[in-house]
Structures are given as structure tokens and as C-alpha cells.
C-alpha atoms as a PDB file:
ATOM      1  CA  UNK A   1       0.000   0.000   0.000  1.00  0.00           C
ATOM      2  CA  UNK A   2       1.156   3.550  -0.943  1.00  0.00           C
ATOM      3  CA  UNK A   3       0.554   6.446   1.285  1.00  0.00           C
ATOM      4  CA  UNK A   4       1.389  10.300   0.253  1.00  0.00           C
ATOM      5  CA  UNK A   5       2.156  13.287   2.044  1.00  0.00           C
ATOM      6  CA  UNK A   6       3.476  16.828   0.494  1.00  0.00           C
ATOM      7  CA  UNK A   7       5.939  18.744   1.648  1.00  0.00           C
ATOM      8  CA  UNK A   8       7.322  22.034   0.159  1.00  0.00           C
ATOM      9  CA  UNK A   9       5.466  21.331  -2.966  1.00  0.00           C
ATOM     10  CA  UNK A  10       6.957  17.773  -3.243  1.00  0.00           C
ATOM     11  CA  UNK A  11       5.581  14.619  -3.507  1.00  0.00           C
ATOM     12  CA  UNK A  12       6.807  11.910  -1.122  1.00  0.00           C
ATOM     13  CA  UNK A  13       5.222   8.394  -1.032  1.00  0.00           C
ATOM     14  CA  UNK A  14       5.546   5.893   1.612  1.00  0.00           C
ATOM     15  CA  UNK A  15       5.451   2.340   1.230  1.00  0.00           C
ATOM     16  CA  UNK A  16       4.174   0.028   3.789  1.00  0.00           C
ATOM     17  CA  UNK A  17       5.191  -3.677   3.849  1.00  0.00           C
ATOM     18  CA  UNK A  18       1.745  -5.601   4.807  1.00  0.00           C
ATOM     19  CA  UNK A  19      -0.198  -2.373   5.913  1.00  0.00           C
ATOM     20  CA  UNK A  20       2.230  -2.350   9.249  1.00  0.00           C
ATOM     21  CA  UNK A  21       5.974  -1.615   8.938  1.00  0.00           C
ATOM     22  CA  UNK A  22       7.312   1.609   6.836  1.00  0.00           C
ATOM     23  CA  UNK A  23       9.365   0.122   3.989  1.00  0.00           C
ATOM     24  CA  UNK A  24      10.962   2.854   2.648  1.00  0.00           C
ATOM     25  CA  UNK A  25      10.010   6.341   0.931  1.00  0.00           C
ATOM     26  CA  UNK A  26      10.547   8.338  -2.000  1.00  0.00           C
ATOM     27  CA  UNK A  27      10.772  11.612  -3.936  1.00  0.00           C
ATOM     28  CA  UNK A  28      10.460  12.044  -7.254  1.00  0.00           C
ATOM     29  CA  UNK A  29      12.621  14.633  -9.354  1.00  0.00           C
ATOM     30  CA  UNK A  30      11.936  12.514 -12.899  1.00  0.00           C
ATOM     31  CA  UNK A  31       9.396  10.877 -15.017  1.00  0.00           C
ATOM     32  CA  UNK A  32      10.823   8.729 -17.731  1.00  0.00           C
ATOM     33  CA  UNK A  33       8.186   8.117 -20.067  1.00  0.00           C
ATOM     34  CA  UNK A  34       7.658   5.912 -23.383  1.00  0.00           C
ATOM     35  CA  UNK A  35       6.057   7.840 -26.234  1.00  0.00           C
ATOM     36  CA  UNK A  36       4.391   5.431 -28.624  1.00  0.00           C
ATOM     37  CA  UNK A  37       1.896   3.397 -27.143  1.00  0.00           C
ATOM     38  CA  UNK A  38       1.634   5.593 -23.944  1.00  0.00           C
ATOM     39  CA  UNK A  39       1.577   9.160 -24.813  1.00  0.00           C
ATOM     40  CA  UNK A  40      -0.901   8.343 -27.870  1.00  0.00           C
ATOM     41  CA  UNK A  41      -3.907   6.963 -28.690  1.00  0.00           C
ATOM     42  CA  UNK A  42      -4.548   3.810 -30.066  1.00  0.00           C
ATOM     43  CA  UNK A  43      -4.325   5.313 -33.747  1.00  0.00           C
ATOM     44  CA  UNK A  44      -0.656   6.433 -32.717  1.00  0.00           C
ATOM     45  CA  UNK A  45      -2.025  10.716 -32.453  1.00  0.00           C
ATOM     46  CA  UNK A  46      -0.836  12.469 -29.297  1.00  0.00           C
ATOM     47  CA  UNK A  47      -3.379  12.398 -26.435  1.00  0.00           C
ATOM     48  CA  UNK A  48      -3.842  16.014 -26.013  1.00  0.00           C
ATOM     49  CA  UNK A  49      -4.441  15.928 -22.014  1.00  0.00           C
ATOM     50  CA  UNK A  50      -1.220  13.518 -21.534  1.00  0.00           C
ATOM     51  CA  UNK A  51       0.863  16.735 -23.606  1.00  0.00           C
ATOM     52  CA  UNK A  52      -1.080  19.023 -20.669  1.00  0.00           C
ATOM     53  CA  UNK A  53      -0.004  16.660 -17.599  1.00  0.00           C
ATOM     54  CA  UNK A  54       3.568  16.606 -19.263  1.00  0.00           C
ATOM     55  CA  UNK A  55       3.395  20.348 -19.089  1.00  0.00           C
ATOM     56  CA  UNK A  56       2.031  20.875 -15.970  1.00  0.00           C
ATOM     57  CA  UNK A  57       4.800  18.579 -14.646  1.00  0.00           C
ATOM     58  CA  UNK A  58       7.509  20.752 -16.066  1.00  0.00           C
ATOM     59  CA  UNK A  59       5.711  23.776 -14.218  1.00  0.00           C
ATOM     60  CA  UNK A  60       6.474  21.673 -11.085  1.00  0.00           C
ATOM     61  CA  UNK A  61       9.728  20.995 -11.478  1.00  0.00           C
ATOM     62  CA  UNK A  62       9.500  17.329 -12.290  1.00  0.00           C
ATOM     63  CA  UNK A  63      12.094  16.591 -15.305  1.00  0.00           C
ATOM     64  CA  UNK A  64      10.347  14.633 -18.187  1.00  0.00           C
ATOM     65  CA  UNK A  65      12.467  12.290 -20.209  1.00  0.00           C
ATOM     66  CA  UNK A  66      11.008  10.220 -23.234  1.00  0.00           C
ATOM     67  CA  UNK A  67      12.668   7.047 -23.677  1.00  0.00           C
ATOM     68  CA  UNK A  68      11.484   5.247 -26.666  1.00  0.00           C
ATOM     69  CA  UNK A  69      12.432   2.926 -30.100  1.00  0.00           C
ATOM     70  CA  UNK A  70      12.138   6.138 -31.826  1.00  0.00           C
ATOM     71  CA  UNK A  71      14.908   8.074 -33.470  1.00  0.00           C
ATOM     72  CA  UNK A  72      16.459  10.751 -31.909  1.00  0.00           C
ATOM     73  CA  UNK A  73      15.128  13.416 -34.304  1.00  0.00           C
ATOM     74  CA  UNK A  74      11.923  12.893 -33.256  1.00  0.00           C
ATOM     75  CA  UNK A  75      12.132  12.512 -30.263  1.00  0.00           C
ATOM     76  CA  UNK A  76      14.382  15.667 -29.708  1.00  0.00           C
ATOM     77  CA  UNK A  77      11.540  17.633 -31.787  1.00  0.00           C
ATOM     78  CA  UNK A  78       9.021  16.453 -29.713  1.00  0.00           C
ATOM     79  CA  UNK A  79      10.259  17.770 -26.760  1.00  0.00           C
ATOM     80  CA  UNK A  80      11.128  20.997 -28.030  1.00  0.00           C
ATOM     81  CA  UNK A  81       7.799  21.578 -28.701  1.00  0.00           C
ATOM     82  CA  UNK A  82       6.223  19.695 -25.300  1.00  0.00           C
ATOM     83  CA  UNK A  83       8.966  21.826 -23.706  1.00  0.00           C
ATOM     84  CA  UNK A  84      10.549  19.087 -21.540  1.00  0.00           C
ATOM     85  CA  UNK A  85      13.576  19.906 -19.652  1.00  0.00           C
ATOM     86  CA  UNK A  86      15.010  16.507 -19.702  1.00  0.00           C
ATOM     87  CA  UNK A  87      17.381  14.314 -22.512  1.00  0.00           C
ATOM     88  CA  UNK A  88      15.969  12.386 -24.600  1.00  0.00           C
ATOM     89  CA  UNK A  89      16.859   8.306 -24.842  1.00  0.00           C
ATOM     90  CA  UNK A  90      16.605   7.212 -28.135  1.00  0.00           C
ATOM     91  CA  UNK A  91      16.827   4.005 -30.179  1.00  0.00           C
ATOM     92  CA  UNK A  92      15.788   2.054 -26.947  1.00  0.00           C
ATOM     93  CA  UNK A  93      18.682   3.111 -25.006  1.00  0.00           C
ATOM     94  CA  UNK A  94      21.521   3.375 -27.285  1.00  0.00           C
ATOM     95  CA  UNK A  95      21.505   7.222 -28.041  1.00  0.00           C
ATOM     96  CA  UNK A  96      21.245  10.136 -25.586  1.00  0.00           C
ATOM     97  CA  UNK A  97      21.111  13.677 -26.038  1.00  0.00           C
ATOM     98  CA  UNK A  98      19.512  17.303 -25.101  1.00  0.00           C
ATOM     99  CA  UNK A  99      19.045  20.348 -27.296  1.00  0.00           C
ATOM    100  CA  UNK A 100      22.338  22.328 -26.504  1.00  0.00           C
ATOM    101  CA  UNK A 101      24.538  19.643 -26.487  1.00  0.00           C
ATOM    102  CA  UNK A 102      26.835  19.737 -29.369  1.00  0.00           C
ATOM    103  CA  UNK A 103      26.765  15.679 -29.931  1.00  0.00           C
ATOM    104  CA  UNK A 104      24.719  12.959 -28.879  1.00  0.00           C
ATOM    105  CA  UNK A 105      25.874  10.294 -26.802  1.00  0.00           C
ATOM    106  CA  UNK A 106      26.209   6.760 -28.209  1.00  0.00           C
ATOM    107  CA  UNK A 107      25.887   4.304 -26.209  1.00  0.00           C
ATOM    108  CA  UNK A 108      26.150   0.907 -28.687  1.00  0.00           C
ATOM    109  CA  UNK A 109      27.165  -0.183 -31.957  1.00  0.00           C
ATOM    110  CA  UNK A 110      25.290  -1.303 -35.118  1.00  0.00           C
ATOM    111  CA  UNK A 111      27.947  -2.750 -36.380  1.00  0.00           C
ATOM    112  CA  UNK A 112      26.038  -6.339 -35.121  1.00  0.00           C
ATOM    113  CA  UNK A 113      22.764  -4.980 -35.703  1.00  0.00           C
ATOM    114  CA  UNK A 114      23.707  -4.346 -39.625  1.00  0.00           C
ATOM    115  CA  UNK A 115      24.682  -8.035 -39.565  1.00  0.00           C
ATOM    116  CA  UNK A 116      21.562  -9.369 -38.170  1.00  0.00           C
ATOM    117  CA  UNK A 117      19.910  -7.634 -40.224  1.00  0.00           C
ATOM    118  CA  UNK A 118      21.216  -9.058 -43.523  1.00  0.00           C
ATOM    119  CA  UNK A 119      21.408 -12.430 -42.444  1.00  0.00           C
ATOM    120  CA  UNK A 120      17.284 -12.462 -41.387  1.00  0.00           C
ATOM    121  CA  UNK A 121      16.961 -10.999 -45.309  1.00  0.00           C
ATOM    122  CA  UNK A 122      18.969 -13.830 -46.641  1.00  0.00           C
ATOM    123  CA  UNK A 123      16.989 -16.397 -44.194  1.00  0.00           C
ATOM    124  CA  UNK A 124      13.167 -14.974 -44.942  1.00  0.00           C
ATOM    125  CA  UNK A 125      13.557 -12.706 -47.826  1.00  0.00           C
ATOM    126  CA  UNK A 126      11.069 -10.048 -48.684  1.00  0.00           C
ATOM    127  CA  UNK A 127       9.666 -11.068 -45.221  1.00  0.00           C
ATOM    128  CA  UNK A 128      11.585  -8.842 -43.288  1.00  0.00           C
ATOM    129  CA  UNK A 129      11.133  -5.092 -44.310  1.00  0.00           C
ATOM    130  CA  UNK A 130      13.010  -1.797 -42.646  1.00  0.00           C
ATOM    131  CA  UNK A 131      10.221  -0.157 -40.022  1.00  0.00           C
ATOM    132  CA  UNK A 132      11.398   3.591 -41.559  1.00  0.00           C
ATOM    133  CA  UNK A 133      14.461   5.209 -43.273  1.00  0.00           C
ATOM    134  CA  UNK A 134      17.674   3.101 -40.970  1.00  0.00           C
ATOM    135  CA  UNK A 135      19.663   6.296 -41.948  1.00  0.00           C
ATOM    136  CA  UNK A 136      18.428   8.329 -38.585  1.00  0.00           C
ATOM    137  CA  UNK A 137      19.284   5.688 -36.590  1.00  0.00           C
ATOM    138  CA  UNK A 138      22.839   5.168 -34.896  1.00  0.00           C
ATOM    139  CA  UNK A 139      22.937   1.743 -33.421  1.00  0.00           C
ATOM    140  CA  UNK A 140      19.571  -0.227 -34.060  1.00  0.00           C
ATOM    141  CA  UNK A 141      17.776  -1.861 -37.197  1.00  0.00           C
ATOM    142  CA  UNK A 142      13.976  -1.257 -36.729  1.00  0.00           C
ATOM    143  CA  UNK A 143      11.892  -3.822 -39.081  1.00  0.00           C
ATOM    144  CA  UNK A 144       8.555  -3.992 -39.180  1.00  0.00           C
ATOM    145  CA  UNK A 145       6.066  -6.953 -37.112  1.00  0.00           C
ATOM    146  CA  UNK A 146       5.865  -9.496 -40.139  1.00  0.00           C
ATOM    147  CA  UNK A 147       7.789 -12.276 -38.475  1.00  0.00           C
ATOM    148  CA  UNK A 148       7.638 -12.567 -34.617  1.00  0.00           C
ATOM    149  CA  UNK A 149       9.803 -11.916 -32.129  1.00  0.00           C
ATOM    150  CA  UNK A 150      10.346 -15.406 -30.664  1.00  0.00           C
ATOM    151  CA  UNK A 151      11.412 -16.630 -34.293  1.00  0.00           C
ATOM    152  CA  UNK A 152      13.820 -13.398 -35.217  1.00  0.00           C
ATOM    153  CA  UNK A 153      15.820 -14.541 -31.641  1.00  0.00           C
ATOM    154  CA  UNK A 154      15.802 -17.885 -32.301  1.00  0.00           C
ATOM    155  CA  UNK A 155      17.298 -17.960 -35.628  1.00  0.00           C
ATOM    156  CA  UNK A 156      19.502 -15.240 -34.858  1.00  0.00           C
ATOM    157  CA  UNK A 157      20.414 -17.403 -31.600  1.00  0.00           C
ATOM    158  CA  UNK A 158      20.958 -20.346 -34.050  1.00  0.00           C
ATOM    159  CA  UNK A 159      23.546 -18.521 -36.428  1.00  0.00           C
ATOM    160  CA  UNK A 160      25.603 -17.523 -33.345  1.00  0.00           C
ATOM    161  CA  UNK A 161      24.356 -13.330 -33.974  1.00  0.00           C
ATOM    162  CA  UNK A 162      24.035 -11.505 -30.733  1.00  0.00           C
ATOM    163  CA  UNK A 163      22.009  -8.650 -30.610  1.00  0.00           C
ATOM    164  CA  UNK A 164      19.509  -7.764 -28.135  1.00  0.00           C
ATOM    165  CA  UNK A 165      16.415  -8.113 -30.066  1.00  0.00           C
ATOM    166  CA  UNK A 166      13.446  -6.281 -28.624  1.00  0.00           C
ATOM    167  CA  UNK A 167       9.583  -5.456 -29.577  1.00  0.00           C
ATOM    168  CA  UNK A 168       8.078  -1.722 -29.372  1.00  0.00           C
ATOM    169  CA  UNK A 169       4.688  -3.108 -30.607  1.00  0.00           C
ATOM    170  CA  UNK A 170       4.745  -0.979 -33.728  1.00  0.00           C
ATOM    171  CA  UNK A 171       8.325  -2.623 -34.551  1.00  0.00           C
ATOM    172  CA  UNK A 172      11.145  -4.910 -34.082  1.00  0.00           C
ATOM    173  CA  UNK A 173      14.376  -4.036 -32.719  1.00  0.00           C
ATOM    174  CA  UNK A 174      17.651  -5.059 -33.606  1.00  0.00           C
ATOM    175  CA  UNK A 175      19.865  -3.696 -30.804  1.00  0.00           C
ATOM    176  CA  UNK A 176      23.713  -4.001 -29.718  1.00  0.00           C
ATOM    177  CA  UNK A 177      23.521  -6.621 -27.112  1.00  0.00           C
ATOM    178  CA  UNK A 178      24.559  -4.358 -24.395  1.00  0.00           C
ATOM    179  CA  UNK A 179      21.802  -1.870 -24.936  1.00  0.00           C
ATOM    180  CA  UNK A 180      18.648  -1.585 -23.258  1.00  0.00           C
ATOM    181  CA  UNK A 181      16.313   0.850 -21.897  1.00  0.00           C
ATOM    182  CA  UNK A 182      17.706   0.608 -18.387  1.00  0.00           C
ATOM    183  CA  UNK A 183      21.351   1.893 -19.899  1.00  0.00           C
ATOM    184  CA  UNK A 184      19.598   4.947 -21.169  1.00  0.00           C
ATOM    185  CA  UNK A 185      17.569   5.800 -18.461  1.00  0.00           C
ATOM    186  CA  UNK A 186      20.404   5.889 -16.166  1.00  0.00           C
ATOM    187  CA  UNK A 187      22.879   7.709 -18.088  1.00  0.00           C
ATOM    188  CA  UNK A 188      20.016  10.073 -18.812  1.00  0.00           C
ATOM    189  CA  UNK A 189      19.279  10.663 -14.992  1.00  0.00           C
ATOM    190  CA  UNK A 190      22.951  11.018 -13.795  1.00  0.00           C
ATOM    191  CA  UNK A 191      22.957  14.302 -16.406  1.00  0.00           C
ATOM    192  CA  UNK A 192      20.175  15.585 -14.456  1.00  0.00           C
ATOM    193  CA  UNK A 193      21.756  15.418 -11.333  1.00  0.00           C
ATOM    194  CA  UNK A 194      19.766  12.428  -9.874  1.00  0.00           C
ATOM    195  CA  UNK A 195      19.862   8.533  -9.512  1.00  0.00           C
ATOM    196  CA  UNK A 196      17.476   5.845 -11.133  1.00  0.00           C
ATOM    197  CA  UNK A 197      15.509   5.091  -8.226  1.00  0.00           C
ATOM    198  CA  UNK A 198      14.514   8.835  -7.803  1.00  0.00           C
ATOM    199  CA  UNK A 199      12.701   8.706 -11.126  1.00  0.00           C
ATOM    200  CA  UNK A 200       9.727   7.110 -11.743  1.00  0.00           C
ATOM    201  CA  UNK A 201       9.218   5.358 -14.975  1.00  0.00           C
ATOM    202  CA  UNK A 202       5.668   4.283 -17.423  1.00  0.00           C
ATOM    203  CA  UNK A 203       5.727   2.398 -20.710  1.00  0.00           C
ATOM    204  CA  UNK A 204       3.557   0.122 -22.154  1.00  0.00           C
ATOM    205  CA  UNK A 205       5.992  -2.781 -24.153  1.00  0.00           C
ATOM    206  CA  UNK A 206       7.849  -5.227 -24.290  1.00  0.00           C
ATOM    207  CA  UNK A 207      10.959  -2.954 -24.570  1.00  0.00           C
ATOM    208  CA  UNK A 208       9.893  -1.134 -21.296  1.00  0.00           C
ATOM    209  CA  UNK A 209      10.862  -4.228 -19.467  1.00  0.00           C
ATOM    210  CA  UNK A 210      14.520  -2.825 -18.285  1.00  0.00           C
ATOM    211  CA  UNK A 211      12.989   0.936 -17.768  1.00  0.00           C
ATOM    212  CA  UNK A 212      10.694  -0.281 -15.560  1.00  0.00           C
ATOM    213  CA  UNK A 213      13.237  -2.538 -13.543  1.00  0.00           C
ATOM    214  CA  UNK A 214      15.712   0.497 -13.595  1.00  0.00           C
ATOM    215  CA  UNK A 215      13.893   3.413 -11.962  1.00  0.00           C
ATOM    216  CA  UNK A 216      12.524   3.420  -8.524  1.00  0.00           C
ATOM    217  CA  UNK A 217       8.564   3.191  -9.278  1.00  0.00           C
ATOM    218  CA  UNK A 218       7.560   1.378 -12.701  1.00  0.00           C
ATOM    219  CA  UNK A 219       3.599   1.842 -14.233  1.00  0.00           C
ATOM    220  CA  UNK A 220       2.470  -0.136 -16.890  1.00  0.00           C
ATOM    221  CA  UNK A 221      -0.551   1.122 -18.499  1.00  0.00           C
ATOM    222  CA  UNK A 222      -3.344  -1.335 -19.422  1.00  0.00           C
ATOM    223  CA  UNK A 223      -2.609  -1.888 -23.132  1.00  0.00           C
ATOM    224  CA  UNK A 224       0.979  -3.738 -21.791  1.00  0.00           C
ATOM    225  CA  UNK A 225       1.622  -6.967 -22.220  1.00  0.00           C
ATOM    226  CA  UNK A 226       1.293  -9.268 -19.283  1.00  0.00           C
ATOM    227  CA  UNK A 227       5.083  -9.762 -19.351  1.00  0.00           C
ATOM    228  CA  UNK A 228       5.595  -6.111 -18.553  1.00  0.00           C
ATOM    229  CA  UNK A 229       2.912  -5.770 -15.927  1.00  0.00           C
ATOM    230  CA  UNK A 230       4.263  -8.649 -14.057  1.00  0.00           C
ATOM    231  CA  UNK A 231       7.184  -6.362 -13.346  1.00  0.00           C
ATOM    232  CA  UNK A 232       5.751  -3.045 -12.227  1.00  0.00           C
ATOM    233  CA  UNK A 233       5.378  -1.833  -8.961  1.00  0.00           C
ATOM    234  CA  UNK A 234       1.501  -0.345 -10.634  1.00  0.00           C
ATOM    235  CA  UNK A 235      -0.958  -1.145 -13.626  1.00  0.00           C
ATOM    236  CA  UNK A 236      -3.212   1.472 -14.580  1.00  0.00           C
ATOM    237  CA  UNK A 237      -6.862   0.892 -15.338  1.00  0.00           C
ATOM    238  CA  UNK A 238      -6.940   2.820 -18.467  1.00  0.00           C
ATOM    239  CA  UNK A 239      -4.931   2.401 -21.911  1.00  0.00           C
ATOM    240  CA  UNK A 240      -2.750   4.425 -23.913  1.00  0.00           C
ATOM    241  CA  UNK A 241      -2.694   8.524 -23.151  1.00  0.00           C
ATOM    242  CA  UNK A 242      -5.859   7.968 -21.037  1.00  0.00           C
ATOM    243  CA  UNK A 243      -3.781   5.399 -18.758  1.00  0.00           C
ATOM    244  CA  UNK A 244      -0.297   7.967 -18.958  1.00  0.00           C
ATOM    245  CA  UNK A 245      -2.963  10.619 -17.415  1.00  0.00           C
ATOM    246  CA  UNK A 246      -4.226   8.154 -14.924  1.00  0.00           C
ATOM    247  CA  UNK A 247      -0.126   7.461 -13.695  1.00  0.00           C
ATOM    248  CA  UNK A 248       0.346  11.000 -13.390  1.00  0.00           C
ATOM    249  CA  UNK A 249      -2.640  11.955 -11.401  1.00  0.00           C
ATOM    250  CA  UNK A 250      -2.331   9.326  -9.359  1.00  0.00           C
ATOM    251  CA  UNK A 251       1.291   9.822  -8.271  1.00  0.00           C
ATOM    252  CA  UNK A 252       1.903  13.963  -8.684  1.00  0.00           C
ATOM    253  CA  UNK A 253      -1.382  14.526  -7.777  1.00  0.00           C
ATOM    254  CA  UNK A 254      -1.712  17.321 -10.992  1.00  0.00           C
ATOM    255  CA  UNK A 255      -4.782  18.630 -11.939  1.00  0.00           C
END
């Protein structure tokens, strides 16, 4: 059970072990948020009042970070606009950067990526199609759903190819095998000044696995799969930007 007090215009929770003992609290200085899937509707359009809560965070002082499969273009002109103070983790993990900073910050290669890649086209053919133009992207292959995920790892796993192979729900990720979510997140953090478990994290795939395990509270809205809600510390009732809302009015207590 969480219990909530304010203090100084920030939010602490309190956790109690079995309703009796005080566990441990918490303050929040970050939310590190997916974008596709959870800041969206189900037809992939922004949720209008989830770009309001993000906002009205800000106004708080609460740093937003998105952390997402996208490319770093995107996601870099999507918070220019939202007018998020935070980095942005791209490429699920494997770039970081913030407008101002001369270079991003590359955290993998796609040197193995590139070779998965061409050995799933030589293995299924036409089958497996580029999710997008590769060019923006620094150290993943994104190809689209056609084939799933279970099969890509296996005969990847089969031809010796290690990559970290992950699934957004709107693609498939072919990742350096040291990158993850989790990576990003906390590289991200440590240039705001704060530590993983002082952020509080919400995605809704696959790929949000390691975010959620990373930060110190996880949500997993109720469009996740059931492999991702088995590790969060929360599932929200609603899905997509309704569910995002939820998480955020529930926790910062924004209206």
C-alpha cells in the first residue's frame, strides 16, 4: 500500500510492507516516459491531455524524459515543442542527447545490428522489411512486425548473432547486445543530477521491461503486455494517453 504526504510542494510516497511496517520512501525529481503506445492513442495521435499533464509537470519541477524505439530526431523535436527539460533516450537506449549539447551520446554499436539484419533478409527474404528510413538511426535496425519476435531470436540465436532483439509493438528491434532501456535511463538521470531510483518510470511494451526494472517506481498502463505488468510496482486501469494521465494523477497529484 502507498501512502502520500506533500511537503514544500513535493511529492513523497511511503510504502508500507503488509499495511504495518514503513518500507521505505521516495521523492520524485523525474518521469521517464515511453512515447508510442503511452503518450498516444490507439491510432498512434498524441493524447492532447497527456501533452497538458507533461506540461504541468515541467511547471512543477519534475524533469520529463522520453525514452522510446524512436529516433532521436523525433524525439528531440518532440520535446522541443512539449517543452521538456530533460534528454531524450533514443533508439531504446543506445543514443542520448539534449538540445544544446553539441553531440549525442552513443551508447552501442550497429555494427552487429547491420549483420543481423542481412542475415534475417537472406533467411526470410522479402519477409523482413526496414520499419522507416535506418539512416536516422545510430545503433539499431527497426523492421517492421511481419515475423515474430520469438522466431527473429531464435534464428539469430541459431547462427551464433548476438544482438539484443526487442519489440516496441509498432516494430522490431535489432539492438547491440549491451543496450537496453535501463542503460539509457540511467545515463540520462545522472545528467540531471539524480539517480534511477529517484525517477519514476511508465511504458507500455515489451521494450519497457529494463525501464521499468531500472527506476525506482515502474507503471504499466493497461494496453501492456502481461510480461511487462508482471514487473511493475503499478498497472493502470486505463490504456494508452488515457492510462499515462491516470499514472500521473495518481502519483503527482496534478490537476
Amino acid at each position: 500500500m502507498l501512502v502520500d504526504y506533500c511537503c514544500s510542494g513535493k511529492l513523497y510516497f511511503l510504502e508500507w510492507k503488509d499495511g504495518k511496517d514503513l518500507k521505505a520512501y521516495r521523492e520524485f525529481h523525474v518521469l521517464v516516459t515511453d512515447v508510442d503506445g503511452t503518450l498516444t492513442s490507439p491510432q498512434n495521435r498524441l493524447h492532447l491531455p497527456a501533452v497538458e499533464a507533461i506540461r504541468k509537470l515541467e511547471e512543477q519541477g519534475i524533469h520529463v524524459v522520453f525514452c522510446s524505439g524512436n529516433i532521436l530526431c523525433s524525439l528531440l523535436t518532440l520535446g522541443f515543442y512539449l517543452g521538456t527539460s530533460g534528454p531524450v533516450v533514443a533508439e531504446n537506449g543506445g543514443v542520448i542527447m539534449k538540445l544544446g549539447w553539441d553531440i549525442p551520446l552513443i551508447l552501442g554499436s550497429k555494427e552487429m545490428p547491420l549483420k543481423a539484419f542481412n542475415m534475417l533478409r537472406e533467411t526470410f527474404g522479402e519477409r523482413i522489411k526496414e520499419a522507416g528510413d535506418q539512416f536516422y538511426r545510430f545503433t539499431d535496425i527497426a523492421i517492421r512486425r511481419t515475423i515474430d519476435r520469438e522466431t527473429i531470436v531464435n534464428t539469430l540465436n541459431e547462427a551464433g548473432i548476438k544482438v539484443n532483439v526487442l519489440d516496441s509493438g509498432y516494430a522490431i528491434h535489432l539492438c547491440d547486445v549491451n543496450v537496453h532501456k535501463a542503460i539509457g535511463v540511467r545515463k540520462a538521470v545522472e545528467t540531471l543530477g539524480y539517480k534511477s531510483e529517484e525517477a519514476l518510470g511508465i511504458g507500455d511494451g515489451q521494450n519497457d521491461i529494463e525501464l521499468l526494472q531500472e527506476v525506482g517506481y515502474g507503471i504499466a498502463l493497461n494496453n501492456a503486455p502481461q510480461i511487462l505488468k508482471d514487473v511493475a510496482d503499478y498497472v493502470t486501469e486505463k490504456s494508452y494517453g488515457e492510462g499515462f494521465v491516470e499514472a500521473v494523477e495518481k502519483i503527482f497529484r496534478i490537476q
